[in-house]
Protein backbone atom coordinates (compact mmCIF):
# COMPACT_ATOMS: atom_id res chain seq x y z
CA UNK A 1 107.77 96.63 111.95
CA UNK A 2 104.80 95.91 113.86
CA UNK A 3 102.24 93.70 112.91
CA UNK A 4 99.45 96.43 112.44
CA UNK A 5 101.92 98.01 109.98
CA UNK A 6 103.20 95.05 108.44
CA UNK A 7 98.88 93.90 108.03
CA UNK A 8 98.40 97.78 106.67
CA UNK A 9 101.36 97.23 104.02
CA UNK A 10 100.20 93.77 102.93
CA UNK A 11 96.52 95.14 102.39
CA UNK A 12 97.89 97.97 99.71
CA UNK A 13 100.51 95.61 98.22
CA UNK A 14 97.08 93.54 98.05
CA UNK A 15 95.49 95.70 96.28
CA UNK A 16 98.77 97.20 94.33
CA UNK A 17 98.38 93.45 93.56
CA UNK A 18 94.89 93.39 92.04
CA UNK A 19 94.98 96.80 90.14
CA UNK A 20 98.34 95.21 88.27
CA UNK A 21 96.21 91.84 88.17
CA UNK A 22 93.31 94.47 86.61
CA UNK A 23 95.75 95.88 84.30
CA UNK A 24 97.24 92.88 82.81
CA UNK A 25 93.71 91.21 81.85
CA UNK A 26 92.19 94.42 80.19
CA UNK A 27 96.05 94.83 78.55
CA UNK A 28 95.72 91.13 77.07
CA UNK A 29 91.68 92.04 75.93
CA UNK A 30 93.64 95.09 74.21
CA UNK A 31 96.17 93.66 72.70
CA UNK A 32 94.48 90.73 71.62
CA UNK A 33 91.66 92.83 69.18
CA UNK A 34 88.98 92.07 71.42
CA UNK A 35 88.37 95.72 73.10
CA UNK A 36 89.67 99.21 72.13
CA UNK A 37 91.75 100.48 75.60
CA UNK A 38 89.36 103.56 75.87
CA UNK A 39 85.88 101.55 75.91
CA UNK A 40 86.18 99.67 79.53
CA UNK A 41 83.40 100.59 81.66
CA UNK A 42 85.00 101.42 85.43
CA UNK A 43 82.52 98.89 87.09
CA UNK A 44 84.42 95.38 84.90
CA UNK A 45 80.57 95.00 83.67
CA UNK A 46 81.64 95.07 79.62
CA UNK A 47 84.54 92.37 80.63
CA UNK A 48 83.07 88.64 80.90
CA UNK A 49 82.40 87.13 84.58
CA UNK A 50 85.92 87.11 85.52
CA UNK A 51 86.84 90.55 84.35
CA UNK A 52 83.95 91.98 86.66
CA UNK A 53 84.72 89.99 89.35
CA UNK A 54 88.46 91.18 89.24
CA UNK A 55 87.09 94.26 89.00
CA UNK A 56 85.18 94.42 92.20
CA UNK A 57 87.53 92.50 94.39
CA UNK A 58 89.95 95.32 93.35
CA UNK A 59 87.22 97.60 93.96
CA UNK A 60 86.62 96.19 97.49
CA UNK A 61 90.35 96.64 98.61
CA UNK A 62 90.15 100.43 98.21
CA UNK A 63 86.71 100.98 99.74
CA UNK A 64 87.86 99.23 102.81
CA UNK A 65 91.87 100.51 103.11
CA UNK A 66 90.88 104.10 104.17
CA UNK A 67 88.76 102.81 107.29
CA UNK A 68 92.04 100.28 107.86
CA UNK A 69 94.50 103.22 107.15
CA UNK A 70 92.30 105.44 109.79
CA UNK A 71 92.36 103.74 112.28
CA UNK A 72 96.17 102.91 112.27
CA UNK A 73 96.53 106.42 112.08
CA UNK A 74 94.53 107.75 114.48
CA UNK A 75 96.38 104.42 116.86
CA UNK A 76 99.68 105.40 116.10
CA UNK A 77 98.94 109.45 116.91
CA UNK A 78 97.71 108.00 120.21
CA UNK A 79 100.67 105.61 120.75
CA UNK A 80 98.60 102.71 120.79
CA UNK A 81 99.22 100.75 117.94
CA UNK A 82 99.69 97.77 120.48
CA UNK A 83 95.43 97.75 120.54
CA UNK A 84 95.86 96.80 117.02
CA UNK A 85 98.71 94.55 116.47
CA UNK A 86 96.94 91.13 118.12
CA UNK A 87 94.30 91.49 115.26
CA UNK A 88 96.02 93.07 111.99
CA UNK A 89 97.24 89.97 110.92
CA UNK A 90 93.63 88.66 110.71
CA UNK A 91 92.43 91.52 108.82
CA UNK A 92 94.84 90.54 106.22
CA UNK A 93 94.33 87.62 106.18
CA UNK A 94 90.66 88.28 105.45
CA UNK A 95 91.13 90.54 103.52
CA UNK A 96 92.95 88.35 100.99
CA UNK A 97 90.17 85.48 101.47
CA UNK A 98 87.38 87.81 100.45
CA UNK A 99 89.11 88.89 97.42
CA UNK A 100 90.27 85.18 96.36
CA UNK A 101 86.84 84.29 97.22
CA UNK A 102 85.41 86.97 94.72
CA UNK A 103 87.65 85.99 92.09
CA UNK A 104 86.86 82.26 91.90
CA UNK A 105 83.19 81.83 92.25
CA UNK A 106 79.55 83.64 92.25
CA UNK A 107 77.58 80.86 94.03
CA UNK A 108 75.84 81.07 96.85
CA UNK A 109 78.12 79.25 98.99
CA UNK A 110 81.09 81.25 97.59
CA UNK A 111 79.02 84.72 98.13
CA UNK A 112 78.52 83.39 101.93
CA UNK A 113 81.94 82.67 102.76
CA UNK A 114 83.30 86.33 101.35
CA UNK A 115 80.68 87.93 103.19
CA UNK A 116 82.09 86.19 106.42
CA UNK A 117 85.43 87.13 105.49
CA UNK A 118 84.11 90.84 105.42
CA UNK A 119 82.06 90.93 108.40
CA UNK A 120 85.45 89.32 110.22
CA UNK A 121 87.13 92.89 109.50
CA UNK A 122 84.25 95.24 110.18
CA UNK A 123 83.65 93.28 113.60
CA UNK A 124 87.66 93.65 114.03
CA UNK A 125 87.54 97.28 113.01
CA UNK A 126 84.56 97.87 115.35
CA UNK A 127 86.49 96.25 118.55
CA UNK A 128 89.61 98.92 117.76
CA UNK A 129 87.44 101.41 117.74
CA UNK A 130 85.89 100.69 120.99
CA UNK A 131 89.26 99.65 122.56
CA UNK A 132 90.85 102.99 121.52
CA UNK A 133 88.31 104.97 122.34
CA UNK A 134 87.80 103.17 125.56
């Protein structure tokens, strides 16, 4: 595999990851008396800090793996999937940071480090973009 597809794999087992991660917490909130399974509101907001937070890291993953999953596409109908591979790795690896990030803490400093960790992949998606299209 190369490392583009091995980085596109890792980001949906990522998120595979945090939508089982998702289930499990609102499952244990279910099972424990203190929701009904058919009262969660979509955004995490009716879940406690953590439940949100879970909620919108998870959230993040899927807004961002169909601009990943294009461009892979669109490099691997060109035959260049080479432009990719030196970077995919650090997209995951982002990726994951912003998300682990998210989950632990709201404060500022925590806030400015996951927005680093996001602009990392949009500046990495902008450069394959150019360098495919170039």
């Amino acid at each position: 595999m190369t490392p583009t597809t091995t980085a596109l794999l890792g980001f949906a087992g990522w998120y595979l990851l945090l939508t089982f991660a998702l289930g499990v917490f609102r499952s244990s909130l279910v099972l424990s008396g203190k929701k009904a399974a058919n009262t969660f509101a979509a955004d995490g907001s009716d879940v406690g800090a953590f439940g949100q937070r879970l909620s919108r890291a998870r959230d993040n993953c899927y807004e961002t793996l169909p601009l990943f999953a294009a461009i892979a596409l669109a490099a691997s109908i060109a035959g260049k999937l080479e432009v990719l591979d030196p970077l995919a790795p650090y997209v995951l690896c982002a990726r994951i940071g912003q998300s682990v990030t998210h989950l632990v803490s709201t404060s500022l400093m925590a806030i400015n480090v996951r927005f680093v960790f996001f602009i990392v992949q949009v500046v990495i998606y902008a450069i394959w973009i150019l360098r495919l299209l170039g």
